[in-house]
PDB file of N, CA and C in Angstrom:
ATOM      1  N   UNK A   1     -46.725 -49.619  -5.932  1.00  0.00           N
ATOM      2  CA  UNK A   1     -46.538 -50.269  -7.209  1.00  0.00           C
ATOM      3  C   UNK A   1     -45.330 -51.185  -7.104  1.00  0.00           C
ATOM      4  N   UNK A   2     -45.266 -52.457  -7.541  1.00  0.00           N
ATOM      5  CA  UNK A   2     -44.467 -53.287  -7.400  1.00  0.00           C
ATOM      6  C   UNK A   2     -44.440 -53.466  -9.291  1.00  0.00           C
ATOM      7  N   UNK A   3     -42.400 -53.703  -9.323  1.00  0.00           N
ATOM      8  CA  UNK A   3     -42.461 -53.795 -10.864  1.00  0.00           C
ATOM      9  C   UNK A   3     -41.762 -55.128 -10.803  1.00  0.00           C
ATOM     10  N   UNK A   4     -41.056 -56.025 -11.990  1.00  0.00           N
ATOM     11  CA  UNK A   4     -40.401 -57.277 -12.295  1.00  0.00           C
ATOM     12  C   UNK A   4     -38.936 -56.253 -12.338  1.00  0.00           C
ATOM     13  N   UNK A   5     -38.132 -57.458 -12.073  1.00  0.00           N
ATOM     14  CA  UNK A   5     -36.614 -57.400 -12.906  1.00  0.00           C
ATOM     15  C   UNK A   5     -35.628 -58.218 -12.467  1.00  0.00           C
ATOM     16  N   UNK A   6     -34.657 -58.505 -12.675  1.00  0.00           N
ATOM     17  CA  UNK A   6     -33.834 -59.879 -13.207  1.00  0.00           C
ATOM     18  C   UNK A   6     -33.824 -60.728 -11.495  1.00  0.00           C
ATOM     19  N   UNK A   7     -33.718 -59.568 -10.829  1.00  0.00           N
ATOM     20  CA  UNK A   7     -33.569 -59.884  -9.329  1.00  0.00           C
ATOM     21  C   UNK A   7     -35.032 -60.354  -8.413  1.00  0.00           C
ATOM     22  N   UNK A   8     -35.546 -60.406  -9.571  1.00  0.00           N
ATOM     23  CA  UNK A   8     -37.126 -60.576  -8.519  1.00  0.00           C
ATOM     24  C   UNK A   8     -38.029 -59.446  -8.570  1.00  0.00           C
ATOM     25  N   UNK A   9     -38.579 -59.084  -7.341  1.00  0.00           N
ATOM     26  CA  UNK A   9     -39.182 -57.225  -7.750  1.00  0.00           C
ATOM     27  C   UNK A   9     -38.965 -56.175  -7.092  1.00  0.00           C
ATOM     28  N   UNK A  10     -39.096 -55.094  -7.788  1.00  0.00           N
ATOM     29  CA  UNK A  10     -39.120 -53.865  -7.604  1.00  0.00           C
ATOM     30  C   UNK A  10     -40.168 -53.256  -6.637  1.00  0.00           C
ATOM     31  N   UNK A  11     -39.894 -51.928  -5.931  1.00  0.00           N
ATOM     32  CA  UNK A  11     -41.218 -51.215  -5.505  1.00  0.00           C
ATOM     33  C   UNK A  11     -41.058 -49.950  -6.251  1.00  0.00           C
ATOM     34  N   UNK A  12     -41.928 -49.158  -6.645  1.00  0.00           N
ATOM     35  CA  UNK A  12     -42.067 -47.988  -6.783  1.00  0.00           C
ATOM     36  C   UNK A  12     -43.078 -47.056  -6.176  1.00  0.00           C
ATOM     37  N   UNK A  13     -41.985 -46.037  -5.875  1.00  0.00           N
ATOM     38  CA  UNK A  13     -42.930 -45.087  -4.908  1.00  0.00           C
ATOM     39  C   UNK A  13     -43.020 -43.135  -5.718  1.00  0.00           C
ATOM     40  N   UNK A  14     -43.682 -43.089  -4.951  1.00  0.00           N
ATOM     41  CA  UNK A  14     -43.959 -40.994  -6.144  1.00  0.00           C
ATOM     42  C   UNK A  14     -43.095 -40.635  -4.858  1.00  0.00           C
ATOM     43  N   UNK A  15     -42.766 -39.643  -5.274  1.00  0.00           N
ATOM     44  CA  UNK A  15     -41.820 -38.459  -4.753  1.00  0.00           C
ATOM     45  C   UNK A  15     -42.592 -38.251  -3.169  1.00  0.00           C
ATOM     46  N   UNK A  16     -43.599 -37.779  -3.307  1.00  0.00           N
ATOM     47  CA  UNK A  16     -44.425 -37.472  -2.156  1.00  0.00           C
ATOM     48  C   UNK A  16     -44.694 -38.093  -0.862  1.00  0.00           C
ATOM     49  N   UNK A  17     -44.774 -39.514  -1.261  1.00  0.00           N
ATOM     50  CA  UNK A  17     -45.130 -40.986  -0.463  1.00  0.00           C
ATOM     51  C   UNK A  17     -43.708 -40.994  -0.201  1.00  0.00           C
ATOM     52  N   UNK A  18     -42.502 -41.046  -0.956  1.00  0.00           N
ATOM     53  CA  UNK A  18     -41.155 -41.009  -0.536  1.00  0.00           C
ATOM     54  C   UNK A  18     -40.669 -40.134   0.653  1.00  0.00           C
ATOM     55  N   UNK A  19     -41.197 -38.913   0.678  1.00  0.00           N
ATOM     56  CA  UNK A  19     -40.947 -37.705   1.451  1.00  0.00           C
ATOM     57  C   UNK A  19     -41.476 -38.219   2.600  1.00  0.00           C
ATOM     58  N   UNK A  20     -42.743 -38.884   2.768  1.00  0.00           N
ATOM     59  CA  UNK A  20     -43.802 -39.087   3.896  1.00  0.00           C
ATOM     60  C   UNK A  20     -43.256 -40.160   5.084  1.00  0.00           C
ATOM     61  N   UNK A  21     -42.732 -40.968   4.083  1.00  0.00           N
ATOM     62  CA  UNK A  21     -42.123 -42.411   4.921  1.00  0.00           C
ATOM     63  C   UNK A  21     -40.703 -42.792   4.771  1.00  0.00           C
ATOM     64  N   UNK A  22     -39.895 -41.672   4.561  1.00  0.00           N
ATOM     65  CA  UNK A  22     -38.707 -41.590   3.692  1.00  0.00           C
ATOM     66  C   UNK A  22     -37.721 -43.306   4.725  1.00  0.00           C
ATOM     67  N   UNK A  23     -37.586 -43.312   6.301  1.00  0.00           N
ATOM     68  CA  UNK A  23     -37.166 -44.336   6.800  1.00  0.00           C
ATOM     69  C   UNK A  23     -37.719 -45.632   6.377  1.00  0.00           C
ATOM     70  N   UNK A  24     -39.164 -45.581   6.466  1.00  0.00           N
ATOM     71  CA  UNK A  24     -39.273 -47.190   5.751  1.00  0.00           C
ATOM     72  C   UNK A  24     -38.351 -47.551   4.711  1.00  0.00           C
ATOM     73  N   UNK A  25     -38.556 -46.718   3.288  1.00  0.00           N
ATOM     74  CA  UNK A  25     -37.703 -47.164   2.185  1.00  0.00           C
ATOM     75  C   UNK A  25     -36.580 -47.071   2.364  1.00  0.00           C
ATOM     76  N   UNK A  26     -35.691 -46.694   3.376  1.00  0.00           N
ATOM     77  CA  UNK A  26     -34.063 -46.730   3.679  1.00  0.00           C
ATOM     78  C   UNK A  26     -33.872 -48.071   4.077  1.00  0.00           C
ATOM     79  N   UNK A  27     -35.310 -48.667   4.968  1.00  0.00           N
ATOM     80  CA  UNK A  27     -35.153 -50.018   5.761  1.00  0.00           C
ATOM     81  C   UNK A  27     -35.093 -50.836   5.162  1.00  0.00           C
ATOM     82  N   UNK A  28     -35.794 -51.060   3.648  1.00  0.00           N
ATOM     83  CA  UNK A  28     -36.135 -51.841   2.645  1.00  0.00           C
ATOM     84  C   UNK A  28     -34.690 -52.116   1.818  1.00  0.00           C
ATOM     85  N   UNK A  29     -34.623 -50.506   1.407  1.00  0.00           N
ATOM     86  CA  UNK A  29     -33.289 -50.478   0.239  1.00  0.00           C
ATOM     87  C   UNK A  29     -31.979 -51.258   1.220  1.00  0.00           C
ATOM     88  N   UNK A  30     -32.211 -50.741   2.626  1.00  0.00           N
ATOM     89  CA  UNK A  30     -31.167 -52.110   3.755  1.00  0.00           C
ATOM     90  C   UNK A  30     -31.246 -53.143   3.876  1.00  0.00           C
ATOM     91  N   UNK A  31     -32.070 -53.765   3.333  1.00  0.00           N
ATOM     92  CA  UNK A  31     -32.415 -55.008   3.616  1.00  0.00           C
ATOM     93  C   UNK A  31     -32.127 -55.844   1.597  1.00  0.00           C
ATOM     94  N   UNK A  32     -32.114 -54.975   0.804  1.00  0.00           N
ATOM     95  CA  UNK A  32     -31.596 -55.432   0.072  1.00  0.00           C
ATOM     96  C   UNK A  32     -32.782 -55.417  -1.276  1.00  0.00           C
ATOM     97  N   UNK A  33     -33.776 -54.495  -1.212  1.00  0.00           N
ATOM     98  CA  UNK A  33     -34.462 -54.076  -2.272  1.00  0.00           C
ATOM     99  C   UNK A  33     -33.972 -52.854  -2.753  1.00  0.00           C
ATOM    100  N   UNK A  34     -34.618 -52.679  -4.164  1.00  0.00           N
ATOM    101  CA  UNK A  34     -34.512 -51.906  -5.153  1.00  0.00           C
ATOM    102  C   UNK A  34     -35.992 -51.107  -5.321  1.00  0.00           C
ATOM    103  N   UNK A  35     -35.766 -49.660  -4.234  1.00  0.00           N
ATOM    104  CA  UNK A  35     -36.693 -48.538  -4.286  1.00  0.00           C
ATOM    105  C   UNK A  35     -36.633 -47.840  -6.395  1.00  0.00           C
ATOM    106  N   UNK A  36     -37.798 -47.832  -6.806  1.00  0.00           N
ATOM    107  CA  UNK A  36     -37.807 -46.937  -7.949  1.00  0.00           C
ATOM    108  C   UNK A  36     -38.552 -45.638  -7.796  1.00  0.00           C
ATOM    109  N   UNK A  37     -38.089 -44.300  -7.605  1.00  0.00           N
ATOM    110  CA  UNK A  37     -38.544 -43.395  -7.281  1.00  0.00           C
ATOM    111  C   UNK A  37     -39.551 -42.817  -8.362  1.00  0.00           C
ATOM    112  N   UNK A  38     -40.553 -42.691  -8.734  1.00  0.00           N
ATOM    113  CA  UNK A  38     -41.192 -41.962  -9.884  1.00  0.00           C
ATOM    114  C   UNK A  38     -41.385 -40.647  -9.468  1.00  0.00           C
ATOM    115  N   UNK A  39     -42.209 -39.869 -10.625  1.00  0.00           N
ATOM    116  CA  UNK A  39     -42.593 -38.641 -10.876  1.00  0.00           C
ATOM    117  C   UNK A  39     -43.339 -38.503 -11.860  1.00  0.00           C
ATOM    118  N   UNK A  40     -44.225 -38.199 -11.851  1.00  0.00           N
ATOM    119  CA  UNK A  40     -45.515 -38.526 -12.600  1.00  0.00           C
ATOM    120  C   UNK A  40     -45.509 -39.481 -13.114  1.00  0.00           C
ATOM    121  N   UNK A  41     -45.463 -40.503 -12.621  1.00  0.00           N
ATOM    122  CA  UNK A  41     -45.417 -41.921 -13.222  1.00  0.00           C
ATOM    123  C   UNK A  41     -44.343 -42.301 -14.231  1.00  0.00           C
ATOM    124  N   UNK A  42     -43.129 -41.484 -13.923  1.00  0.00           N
ATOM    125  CA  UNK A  42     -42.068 -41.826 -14.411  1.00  0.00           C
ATOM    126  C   UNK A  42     -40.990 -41.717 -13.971  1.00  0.00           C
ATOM    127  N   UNK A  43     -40.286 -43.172 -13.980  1.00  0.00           N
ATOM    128  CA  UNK A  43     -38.766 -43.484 -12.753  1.00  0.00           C
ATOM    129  C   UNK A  43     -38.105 -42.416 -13.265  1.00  0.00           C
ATOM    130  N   UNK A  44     -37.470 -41.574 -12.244  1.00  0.00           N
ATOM    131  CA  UNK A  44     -36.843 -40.413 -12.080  1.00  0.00           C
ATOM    132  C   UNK A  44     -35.190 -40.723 -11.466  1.00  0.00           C
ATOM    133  N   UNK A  45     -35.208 -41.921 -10.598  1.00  0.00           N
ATOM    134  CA  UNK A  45     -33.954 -42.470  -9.589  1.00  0.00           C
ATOM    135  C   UNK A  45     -34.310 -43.681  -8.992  1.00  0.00           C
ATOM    136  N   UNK A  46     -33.508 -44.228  -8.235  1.00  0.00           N
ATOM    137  CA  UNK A  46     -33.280 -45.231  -7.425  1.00  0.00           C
ATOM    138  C   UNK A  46     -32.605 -45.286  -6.140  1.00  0.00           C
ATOM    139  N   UNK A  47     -33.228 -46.259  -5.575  1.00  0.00           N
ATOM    140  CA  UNK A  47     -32.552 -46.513  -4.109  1.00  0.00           C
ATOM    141  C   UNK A  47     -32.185 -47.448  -4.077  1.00  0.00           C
ATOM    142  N   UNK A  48     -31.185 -47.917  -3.932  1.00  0.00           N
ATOM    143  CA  UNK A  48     -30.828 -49.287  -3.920  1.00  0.00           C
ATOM    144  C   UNK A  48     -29.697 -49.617  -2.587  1.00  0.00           C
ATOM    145  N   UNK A  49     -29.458 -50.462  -1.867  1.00  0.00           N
ATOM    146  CA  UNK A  49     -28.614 -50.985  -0.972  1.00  0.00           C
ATOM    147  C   UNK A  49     -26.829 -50.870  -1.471  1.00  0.00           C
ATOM    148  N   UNK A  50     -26.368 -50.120  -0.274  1.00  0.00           N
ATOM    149  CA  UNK A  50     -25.171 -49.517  -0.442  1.00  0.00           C
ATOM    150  C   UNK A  50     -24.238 -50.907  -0.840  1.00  0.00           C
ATOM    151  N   UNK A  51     -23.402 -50.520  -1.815  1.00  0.00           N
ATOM    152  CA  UNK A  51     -21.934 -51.859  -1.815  1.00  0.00           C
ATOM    153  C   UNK A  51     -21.763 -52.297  -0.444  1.00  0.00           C
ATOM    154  N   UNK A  52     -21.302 -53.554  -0.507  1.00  0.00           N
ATOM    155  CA  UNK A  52     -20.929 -54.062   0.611  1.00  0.00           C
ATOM    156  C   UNK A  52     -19.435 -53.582   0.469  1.00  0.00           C
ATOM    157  N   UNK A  53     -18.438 -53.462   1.297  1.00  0.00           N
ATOM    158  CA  UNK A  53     -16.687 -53.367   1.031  1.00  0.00           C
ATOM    159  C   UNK A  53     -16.388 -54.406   1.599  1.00  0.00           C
ATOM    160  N   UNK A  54     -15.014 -55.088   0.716  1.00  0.00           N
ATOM    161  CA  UNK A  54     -14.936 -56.243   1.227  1.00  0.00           C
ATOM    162  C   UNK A  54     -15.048 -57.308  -0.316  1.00  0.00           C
ATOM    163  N   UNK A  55     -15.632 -57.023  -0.850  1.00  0.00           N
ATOM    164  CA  UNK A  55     -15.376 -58.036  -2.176  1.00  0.00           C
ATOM    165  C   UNK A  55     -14.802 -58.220  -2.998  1.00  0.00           C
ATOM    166  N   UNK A  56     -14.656 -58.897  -3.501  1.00  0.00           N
ATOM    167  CA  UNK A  56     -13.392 -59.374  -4.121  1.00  0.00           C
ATOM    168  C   UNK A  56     -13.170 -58.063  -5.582  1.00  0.00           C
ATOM    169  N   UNK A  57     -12.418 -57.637  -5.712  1.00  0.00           N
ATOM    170  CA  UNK A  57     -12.462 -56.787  -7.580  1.00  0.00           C
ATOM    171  C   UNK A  57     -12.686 -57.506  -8.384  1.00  0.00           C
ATOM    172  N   UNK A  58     -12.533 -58.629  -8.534  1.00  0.00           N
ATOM    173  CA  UNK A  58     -12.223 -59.484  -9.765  1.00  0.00           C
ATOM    174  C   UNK A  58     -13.524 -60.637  -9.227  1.00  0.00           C
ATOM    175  N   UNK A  59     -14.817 -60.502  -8.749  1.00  0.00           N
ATOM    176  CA  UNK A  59     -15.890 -61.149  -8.334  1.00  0.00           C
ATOM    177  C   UNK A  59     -16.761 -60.564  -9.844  1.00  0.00           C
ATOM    178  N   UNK A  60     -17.083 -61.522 -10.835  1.00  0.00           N
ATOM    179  CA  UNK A  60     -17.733 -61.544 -11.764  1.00  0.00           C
ATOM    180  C   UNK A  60     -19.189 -60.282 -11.490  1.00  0.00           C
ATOM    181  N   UNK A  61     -19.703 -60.885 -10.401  1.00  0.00           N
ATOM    182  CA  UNK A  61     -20.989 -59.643 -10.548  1.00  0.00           C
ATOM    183  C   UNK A  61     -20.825 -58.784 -10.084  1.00  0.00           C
ATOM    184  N   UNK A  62     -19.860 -58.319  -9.304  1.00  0.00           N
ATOM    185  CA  UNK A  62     -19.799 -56.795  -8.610  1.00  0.00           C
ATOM    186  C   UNK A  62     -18.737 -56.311 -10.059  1.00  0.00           C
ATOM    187  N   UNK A  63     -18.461 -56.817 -10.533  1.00  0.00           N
ATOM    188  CA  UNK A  63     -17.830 -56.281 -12.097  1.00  0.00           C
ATOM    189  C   UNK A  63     -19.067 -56.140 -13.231  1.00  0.00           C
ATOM    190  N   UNK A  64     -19.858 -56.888 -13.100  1.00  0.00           N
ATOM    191  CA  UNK A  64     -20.862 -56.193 -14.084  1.00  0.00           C
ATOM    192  C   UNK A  64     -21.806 -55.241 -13.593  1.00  0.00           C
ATOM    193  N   UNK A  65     -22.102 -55.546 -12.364  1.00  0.00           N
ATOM    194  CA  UNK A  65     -23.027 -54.152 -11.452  1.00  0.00           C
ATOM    195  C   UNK A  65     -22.102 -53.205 -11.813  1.00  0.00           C
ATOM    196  N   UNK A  66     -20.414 -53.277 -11.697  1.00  0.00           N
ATOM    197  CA  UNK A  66     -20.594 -51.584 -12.099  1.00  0.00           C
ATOM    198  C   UNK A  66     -20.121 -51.141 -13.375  1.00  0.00           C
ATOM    199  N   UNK A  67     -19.782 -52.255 -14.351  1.00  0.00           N
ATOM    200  CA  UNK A  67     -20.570 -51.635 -15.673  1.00  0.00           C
ATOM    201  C   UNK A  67     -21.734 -51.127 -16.247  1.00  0.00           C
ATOM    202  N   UNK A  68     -22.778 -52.244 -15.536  1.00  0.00           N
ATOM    203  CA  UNK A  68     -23.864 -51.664 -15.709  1.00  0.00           C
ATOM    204  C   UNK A  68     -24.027 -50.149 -15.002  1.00  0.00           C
ATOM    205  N   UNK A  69     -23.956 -49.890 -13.524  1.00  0.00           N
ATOM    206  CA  UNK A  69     -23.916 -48.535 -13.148  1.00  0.00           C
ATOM    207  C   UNK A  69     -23.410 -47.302 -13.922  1.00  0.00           C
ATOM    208  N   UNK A  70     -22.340 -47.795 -14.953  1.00  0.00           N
ATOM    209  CA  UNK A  70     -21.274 -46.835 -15.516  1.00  0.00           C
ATOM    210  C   UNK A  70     -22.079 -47.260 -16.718  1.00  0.00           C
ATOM    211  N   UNK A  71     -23.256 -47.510 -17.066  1.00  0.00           N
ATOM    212  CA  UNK A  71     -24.283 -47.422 -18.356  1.00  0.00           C
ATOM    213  C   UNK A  71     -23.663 -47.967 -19.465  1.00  0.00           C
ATOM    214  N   UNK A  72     -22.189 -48.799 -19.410  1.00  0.00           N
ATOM    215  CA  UNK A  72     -21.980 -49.698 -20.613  1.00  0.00           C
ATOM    216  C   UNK A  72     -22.683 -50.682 -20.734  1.00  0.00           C
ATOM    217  N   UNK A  73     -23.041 -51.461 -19.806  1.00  0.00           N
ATOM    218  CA  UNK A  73     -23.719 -52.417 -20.743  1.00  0.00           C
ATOM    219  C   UNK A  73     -25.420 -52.560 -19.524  1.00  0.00           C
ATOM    220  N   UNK A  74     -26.426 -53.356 -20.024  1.00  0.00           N
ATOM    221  CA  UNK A  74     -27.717 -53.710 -19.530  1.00  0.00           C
ATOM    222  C   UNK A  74     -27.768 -54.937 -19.174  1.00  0.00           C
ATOM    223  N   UNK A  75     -28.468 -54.970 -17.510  1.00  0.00           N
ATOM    224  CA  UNK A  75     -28.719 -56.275 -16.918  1.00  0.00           C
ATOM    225  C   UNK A  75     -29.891 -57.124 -17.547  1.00  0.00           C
ATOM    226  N   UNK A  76     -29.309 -57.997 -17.137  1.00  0.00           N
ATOM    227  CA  UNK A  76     -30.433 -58.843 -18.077  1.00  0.00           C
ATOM    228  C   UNK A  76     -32.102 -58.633 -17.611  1.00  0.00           C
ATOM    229  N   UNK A  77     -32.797 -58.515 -17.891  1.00  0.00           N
ATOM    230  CA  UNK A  77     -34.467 -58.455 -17.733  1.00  0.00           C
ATOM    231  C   UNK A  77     -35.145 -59.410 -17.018  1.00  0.00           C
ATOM    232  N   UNK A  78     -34.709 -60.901 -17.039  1.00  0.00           N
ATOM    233  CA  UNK A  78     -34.879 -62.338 -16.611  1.00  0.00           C
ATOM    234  C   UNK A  78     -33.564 -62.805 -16.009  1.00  0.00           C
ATOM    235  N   UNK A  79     -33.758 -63.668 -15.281  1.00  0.00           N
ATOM    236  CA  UNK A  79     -32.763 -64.495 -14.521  1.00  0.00           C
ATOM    237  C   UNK A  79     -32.905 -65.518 -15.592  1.00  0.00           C
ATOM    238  N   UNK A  80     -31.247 -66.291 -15.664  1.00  0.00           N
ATOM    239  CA  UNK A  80     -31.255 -67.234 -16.946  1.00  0.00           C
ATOM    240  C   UNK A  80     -31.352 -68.637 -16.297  1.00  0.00           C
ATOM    241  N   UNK A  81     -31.637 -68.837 -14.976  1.00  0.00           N
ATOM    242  CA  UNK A  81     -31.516 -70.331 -14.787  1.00  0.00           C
ATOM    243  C   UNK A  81     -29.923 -70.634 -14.497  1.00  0.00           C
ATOM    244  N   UNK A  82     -30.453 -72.224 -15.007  1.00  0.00           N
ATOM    245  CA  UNK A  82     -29.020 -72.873 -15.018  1.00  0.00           C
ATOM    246  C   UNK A  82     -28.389 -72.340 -16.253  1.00  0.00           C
ATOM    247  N   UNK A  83     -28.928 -71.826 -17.354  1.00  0.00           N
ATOM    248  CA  UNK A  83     -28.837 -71.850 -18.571  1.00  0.00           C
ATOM    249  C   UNK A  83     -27.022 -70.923 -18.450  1.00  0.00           C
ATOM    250  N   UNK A  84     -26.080 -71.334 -19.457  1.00  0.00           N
ATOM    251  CA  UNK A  84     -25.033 -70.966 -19.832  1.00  0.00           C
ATOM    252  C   UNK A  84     -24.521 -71.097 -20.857  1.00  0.00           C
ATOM    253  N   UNK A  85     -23.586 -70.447 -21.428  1.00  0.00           N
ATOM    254  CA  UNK A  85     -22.998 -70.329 -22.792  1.00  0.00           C
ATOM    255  C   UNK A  85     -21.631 -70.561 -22.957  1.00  0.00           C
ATOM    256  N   UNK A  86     -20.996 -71.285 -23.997  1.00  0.00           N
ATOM    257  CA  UNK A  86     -20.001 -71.952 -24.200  1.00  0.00           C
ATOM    258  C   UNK A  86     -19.467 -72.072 -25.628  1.00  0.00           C
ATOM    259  N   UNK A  87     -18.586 -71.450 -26.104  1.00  0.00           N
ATOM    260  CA  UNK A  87     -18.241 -71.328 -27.650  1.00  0.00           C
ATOM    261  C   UNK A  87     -18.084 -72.867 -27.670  1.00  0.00           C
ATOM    262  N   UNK A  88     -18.567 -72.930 -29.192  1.00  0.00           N
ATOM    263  CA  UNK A  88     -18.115 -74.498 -30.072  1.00  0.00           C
ATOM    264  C   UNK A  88     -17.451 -74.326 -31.454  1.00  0.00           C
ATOM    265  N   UNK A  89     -17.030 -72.850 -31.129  1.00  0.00           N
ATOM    266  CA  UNK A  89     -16.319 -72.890 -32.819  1.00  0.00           C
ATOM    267  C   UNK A  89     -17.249 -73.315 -34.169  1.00  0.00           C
ATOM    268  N   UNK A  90     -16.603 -73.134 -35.125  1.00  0.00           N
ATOM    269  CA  UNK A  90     -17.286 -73.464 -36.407  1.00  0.00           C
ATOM    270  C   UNK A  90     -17.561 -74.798 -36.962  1.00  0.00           C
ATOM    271  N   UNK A  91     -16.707 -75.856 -35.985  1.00  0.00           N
ATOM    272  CA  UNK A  91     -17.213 -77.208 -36.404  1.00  0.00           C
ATOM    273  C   UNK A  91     -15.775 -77.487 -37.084  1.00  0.00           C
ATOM    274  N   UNK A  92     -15.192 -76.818 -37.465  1.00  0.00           N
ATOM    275  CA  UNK A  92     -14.079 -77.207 -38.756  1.00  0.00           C
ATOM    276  C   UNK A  92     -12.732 -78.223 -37.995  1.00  0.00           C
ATOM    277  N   UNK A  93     -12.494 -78.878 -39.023  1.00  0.00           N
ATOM    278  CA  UNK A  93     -11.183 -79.756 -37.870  1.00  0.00           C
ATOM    279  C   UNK A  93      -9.782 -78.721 -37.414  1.00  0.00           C
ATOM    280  N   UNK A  94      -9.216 -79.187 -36.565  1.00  0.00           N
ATOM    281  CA  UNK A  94      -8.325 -78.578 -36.347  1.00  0.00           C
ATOM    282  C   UNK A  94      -7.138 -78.443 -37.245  1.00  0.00           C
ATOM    283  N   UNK A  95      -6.709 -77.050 -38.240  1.00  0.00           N
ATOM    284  CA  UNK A  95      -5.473 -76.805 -38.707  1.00  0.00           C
ATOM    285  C   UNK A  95      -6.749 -76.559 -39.753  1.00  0.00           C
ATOM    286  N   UNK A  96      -7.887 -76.680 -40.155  1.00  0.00           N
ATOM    287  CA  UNK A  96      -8.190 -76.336 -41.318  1.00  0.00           C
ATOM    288  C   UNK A  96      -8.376 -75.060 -41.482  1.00  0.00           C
ATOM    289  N   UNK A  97      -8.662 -74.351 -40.942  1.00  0.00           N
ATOM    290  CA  UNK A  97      -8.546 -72.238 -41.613  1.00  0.00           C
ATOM    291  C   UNK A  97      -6.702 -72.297 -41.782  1.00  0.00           C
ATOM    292  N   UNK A  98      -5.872 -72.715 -41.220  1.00  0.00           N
ATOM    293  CA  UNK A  98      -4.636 -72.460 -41.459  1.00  0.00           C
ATOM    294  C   UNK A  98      -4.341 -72.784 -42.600  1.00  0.00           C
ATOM    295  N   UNK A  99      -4.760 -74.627 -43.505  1.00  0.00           N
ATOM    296  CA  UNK A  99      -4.639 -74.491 -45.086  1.00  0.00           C
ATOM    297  C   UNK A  99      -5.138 -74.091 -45.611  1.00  0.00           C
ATOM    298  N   UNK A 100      -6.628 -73.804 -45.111  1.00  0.00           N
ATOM    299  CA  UNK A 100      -7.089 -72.732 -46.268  1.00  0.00           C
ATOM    300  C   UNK A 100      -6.441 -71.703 -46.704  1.00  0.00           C
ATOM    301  N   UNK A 101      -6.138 -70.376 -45.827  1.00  0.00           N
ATOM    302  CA  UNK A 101      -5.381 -69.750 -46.109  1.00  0.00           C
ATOM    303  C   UNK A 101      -3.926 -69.688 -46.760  1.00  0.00           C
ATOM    304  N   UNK A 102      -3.417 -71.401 -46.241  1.00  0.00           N
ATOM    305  CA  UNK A 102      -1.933 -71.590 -46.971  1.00  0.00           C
ATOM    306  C   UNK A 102      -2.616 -71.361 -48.540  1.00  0.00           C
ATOM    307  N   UNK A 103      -3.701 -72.273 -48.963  1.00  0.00           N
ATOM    308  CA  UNK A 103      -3.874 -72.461 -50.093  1.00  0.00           C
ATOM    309  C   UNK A 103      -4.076 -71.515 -51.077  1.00  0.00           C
ATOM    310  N   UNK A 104      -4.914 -70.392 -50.133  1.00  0.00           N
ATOM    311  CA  UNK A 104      -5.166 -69.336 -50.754  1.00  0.00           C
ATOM    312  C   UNK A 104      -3.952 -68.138 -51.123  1.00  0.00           C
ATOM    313  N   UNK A 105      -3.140 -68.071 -50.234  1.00  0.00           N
ATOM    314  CA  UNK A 105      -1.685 -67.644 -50.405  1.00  0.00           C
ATOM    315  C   UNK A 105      -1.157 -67.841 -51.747  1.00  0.00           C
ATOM    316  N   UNK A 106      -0.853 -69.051 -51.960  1.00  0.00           N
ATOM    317  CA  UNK A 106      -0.421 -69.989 -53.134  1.00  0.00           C
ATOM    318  C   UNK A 106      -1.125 -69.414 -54.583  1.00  0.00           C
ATOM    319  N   UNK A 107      -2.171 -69.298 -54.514  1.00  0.00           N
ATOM    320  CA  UNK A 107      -2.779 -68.603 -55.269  1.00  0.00           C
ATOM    321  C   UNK A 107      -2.340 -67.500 -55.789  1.00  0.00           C
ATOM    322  N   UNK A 108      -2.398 -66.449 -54.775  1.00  0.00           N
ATOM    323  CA  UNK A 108      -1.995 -65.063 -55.310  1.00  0.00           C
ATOM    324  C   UNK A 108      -0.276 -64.971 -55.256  1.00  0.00           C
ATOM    325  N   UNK A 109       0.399 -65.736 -54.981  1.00  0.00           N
ATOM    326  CA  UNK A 109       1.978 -65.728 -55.073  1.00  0.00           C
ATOM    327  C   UNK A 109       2.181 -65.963 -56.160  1.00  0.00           C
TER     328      UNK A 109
END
């Protein structure tokens, strides 16, 4: 069984077929796939390719791989492309929330 996910795809194998050929899927998960182990047709674990050592701490995706590992947050489902995100603020000119608030001050003083 081959599944989708952000990285391209998955294999999934039953417990049994795992036991049978257990080196193939070590060769695979070495080479840089993502084994999904089931049990009765339901992912139970994973195999996945050991950290490399050697990267940087402060390397954007080996910082979210291990949030995600540490179950705070979820990888995305799809790869986004070029696509990226960039605050634009509220549009308002610059210094205007500051008189508003002066103004509103004024008010209750």
């Amino acid at each position: 069984m081959t599944t989708s996910d952000y990285n391209g795809t998955m294999k999934a194998v039953g417990i049994k077929k795992l036991k049978a050929q257990l080196s193939e899927y070590i060769r695979m998960a070495r080479a840089g796939e993502v084994i999904l182990v089931t049990d009765r047709d339901e992912v139970v674990a994973e195999i996945r390719p050991a950290r490399r050592h050697g990267l940087a701490a402060d390397d954007p995706d080996v910082l979210l791989q291990d949030l995600a590992d540490a179950c705070v947050l979820s990888m995305p489902a799809q790869r986004k492309g070029d696509w990226s995100w960039s605050p634009r603020g509220l549009g308002l000119e610059w210094g205007a929330a500051q008189k508003l608030l002066d103004e509103l001050r004024e008010d209750t003083g």
